[in-house]
C-alpha atoms as a PDB file:
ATOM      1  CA  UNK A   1     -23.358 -17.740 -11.993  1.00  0.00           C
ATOM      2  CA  UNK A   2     -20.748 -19.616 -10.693  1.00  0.00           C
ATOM      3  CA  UNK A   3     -18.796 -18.668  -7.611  1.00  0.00           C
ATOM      4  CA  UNK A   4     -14.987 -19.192  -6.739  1.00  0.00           C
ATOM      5  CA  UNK A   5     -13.547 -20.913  -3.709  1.00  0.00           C
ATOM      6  CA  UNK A   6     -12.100 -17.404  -2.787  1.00  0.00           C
ATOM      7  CA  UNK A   7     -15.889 -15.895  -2.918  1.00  0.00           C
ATOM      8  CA  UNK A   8     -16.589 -18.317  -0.723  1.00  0.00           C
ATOM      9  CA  UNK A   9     -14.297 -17.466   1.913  1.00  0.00           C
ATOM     10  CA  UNK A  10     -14.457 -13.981   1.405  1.00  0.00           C
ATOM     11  CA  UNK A  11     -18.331 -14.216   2.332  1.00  0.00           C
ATOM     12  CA  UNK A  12     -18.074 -16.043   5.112  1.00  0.00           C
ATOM     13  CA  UNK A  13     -14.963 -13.960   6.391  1.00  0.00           C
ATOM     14  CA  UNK A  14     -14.177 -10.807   4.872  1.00  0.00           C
ATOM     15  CA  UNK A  15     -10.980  -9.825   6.917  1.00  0.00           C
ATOM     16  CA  UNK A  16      -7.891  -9.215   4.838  1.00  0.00           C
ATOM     17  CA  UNK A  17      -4.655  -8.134   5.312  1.00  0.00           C
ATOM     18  CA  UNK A  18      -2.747  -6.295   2.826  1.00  0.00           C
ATOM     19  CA  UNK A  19       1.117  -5.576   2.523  1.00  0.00           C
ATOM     20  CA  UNK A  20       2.727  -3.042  -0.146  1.00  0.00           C
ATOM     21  CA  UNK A  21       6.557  -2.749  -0.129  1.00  0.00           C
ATOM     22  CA  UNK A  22       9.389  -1.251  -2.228  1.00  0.00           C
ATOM     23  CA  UNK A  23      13.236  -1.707  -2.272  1.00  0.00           C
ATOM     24  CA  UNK A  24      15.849   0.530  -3.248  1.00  0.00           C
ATOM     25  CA  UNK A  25      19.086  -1.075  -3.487  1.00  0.00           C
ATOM     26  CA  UNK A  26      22.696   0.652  -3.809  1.00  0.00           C
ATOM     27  CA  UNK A  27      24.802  -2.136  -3.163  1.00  0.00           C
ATOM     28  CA  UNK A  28      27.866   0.187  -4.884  1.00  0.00           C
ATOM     29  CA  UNK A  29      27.186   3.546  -3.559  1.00  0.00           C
ATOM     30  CA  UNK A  30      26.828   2.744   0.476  1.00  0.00           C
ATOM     31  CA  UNK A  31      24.466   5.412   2.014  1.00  0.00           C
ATOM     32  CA  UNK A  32      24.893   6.520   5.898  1.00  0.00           C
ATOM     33  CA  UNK A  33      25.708   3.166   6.681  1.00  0.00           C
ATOM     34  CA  UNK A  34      23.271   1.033   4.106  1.00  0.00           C
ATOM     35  CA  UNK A  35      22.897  -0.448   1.024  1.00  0.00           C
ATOM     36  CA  UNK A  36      19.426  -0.779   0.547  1.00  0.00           C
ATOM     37  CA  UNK A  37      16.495   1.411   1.746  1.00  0.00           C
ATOM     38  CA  UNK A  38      12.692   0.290   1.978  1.00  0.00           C
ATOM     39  CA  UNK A  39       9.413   1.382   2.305  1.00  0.00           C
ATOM     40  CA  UNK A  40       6.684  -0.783   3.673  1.00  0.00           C
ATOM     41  CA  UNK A  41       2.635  -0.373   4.217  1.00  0.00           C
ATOM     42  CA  UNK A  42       0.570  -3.031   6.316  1.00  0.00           C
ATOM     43  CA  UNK A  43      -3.228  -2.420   6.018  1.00  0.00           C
ATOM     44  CA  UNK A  44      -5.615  -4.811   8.233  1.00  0.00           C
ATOM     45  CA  UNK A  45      -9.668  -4.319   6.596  1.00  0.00           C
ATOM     46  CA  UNK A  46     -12.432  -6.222   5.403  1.00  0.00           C
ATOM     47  CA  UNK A  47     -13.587  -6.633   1.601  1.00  0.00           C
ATOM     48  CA  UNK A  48     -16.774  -5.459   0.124  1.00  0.00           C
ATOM     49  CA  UNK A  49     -17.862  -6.947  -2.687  1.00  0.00           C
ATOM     50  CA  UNK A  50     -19.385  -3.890  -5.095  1.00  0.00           C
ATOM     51  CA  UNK A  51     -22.863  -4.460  -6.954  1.00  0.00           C
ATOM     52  CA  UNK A  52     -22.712  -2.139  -9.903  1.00  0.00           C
ATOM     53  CA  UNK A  53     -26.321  -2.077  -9.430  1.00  0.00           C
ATOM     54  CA  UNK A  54     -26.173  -0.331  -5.948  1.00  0.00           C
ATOM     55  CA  UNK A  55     -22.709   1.397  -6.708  1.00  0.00           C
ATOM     56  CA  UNK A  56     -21.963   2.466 -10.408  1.00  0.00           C
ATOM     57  CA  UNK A  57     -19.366   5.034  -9.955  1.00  0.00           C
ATOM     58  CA  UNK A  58     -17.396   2.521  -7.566  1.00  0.00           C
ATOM     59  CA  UNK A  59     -17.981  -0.266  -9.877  1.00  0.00           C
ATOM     60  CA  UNK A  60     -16.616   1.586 -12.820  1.00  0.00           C
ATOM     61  CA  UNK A  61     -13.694   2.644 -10.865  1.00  0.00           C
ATOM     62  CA  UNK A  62     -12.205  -0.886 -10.241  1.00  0.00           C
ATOM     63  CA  UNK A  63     -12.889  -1.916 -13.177  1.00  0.00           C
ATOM     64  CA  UNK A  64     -10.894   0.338 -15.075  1.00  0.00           C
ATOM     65  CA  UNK A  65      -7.990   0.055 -12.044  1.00  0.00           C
ATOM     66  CA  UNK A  66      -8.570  -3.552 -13.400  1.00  0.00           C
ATOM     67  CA  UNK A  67      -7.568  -3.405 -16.947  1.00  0.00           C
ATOM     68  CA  UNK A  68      -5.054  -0.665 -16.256  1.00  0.00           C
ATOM     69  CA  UNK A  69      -3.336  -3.044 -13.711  1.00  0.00           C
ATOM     70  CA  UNK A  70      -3.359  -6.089 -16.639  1.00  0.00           C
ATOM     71  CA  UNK A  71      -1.931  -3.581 -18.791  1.00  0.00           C
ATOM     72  CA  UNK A  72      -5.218  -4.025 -21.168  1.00  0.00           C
ATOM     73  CA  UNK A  73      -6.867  -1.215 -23.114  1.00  0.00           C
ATOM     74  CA  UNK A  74     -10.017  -0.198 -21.159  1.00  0.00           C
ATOM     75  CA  UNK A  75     -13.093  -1.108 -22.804  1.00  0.00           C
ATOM     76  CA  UNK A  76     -15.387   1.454 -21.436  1.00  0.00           C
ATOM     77  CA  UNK A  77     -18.110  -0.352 -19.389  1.00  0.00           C
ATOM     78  CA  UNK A  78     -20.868   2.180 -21.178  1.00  0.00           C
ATOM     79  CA  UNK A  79     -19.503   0.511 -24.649  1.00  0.00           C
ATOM     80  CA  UNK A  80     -20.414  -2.887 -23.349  1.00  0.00           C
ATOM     81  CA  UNK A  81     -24.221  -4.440 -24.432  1.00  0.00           C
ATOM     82  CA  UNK A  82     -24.228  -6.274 -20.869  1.00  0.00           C
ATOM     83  CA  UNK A  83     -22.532  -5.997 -17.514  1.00  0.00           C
ATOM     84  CA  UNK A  84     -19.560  -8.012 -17.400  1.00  0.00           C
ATOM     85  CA  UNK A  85     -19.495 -11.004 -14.876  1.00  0.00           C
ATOM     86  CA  UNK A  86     -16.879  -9.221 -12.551  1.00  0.00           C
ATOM     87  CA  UNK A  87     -16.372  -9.367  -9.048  1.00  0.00           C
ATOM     88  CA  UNK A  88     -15.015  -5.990  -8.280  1.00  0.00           C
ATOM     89  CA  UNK A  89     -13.742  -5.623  -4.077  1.00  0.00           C
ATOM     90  CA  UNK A  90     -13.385  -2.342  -2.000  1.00  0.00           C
ATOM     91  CA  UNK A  91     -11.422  -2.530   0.746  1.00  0.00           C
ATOM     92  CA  UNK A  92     -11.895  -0.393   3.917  1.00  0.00           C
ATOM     93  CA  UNK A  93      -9.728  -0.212   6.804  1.00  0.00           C
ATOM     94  CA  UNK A  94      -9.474   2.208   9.836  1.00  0.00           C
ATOM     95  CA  UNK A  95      -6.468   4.369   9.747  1.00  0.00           C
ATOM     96  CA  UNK A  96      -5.529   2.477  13.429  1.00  0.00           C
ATOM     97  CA  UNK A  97      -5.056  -0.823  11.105  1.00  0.00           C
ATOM     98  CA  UNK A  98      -2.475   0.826   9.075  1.00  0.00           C
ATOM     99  CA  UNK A  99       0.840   0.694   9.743  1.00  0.00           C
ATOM    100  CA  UNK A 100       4.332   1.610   8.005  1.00  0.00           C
ATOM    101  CA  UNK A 101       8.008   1.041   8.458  1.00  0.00           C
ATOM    102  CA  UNK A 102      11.053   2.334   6.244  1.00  0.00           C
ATOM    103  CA  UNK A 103      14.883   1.713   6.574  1.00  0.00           C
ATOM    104  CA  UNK A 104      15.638   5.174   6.130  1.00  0.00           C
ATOM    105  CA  UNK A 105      14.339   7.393   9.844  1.00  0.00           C
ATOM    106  CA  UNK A 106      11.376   9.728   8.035  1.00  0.00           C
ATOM    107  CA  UNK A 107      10.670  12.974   9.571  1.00  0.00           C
ATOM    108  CA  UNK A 108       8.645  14.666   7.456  1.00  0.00           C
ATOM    109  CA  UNK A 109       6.384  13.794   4.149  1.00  0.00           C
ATOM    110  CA  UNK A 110       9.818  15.263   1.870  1.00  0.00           C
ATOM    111  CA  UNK A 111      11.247  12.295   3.028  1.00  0.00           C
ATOM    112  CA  UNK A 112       9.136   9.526   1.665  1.00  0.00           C
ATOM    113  CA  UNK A 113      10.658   9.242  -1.414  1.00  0.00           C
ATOM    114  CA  UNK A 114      13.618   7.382  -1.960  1.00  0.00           C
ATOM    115  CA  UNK A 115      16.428   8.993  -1.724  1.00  0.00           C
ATOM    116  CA  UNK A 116      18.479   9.147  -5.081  1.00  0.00           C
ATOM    117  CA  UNK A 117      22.143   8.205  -3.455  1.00  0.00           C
ATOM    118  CA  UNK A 118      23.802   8.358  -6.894  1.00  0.00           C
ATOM    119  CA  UNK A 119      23.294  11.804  -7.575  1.00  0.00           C
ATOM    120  CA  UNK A 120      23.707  12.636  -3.204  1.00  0.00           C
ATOM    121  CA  UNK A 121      27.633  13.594  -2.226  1.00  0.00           C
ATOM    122  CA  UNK A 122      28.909  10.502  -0.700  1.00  0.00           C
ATOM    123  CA  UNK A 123      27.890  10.112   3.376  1.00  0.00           C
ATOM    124  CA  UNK A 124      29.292   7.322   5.428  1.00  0.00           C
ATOM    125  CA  UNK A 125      27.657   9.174   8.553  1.00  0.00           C
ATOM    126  CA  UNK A 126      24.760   6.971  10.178  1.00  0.00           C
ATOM    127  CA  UNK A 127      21.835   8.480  10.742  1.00  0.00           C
ATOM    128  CA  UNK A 128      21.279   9.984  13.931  1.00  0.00           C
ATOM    129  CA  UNK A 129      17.732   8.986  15.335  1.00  0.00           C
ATOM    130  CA  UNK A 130      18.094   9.952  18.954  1.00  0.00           C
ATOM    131  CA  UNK A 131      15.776  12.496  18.806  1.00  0.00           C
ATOM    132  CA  UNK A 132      13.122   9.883  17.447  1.00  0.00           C
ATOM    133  CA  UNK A 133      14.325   7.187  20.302  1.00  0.00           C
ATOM    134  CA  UNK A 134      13.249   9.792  22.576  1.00  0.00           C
ATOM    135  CA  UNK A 135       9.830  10.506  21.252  1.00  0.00           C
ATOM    136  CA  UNK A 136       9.235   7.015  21.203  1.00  0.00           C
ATOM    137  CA  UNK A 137      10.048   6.711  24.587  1.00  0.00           C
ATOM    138  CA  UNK A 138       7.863   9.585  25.932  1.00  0.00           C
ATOM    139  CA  UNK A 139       4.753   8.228  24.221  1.00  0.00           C
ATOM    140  CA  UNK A 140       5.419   5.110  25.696  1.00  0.00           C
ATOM    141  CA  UNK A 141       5.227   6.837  29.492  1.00  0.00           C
ATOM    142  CA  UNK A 142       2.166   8.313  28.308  1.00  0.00           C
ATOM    143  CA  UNK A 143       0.381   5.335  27.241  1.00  0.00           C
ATOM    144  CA  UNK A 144       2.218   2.786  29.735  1.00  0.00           C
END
């Protein structure tokens, strides 16, 4: 079987780095101050290649992520007369190698999704973060 370049690398060094963002722009309809919002995930792990001959169920699982993701109909890997030459990856990370950020300050888990500021009453107010400035700064004493 032949290998890729990537397989390659990945062997040798299996650390990857993985960022996930979204936009929301309003450029019309200004928002406390913005015209845009975001939401951003950074996750720092290493890859695992998955044998579906140790690891079915995992196996399975990426490979239907796989087809979904192309859009594809699944051909169910039970349907097939041999195991197709995939390389299916898991990625694991520690939760300490997972960061986020956001435009909009977020509280609580209500406000992760975007905000819908077409169907909000208009708000030119900024938004007032002191009390997170000041959380930020006591867990910095803490730790410092």
């Amino acid at each position: 079987m032949k290998i890729g370049k990537k397989i390659n690398l990945l062997q040798k060094d299996a650390r990857v780095c993985l960022e996930f963002s979204a936009f929301n722009d309003f450029p019309d309809r200004p928002y406390k101050g913005h015209r845009h919002d975001y939401r951003s995930v950074i996750a720092k792990g290493r890859l695992k290649l998955v044998d579906a001959n140790e690891d079915l169920e995992t196996f399975k699982r990426g490979y239907d992520l796989l087809y979904l993701c192309n859009g594809r109909p699944i051909t169910p890997l039970e349907s097939r007369k041999v195991m197709p030459n995939l390389y299916i990856g898991k990625i694991e990370c520690d939760w300490n190698d997972v960061s986020a950020k956001s435009e909009f300050p977020l509280r609580t888990i209500e406000d992760v999704p975007f905000v819908d500021v077409y169907e909000m009453e208009e708000d030119t107010t900024s938004f007032d973060i002191k009390d997170l400035i000041v959380a930020a700064k006591a867990r910095q004493k803490k730790t410092g």
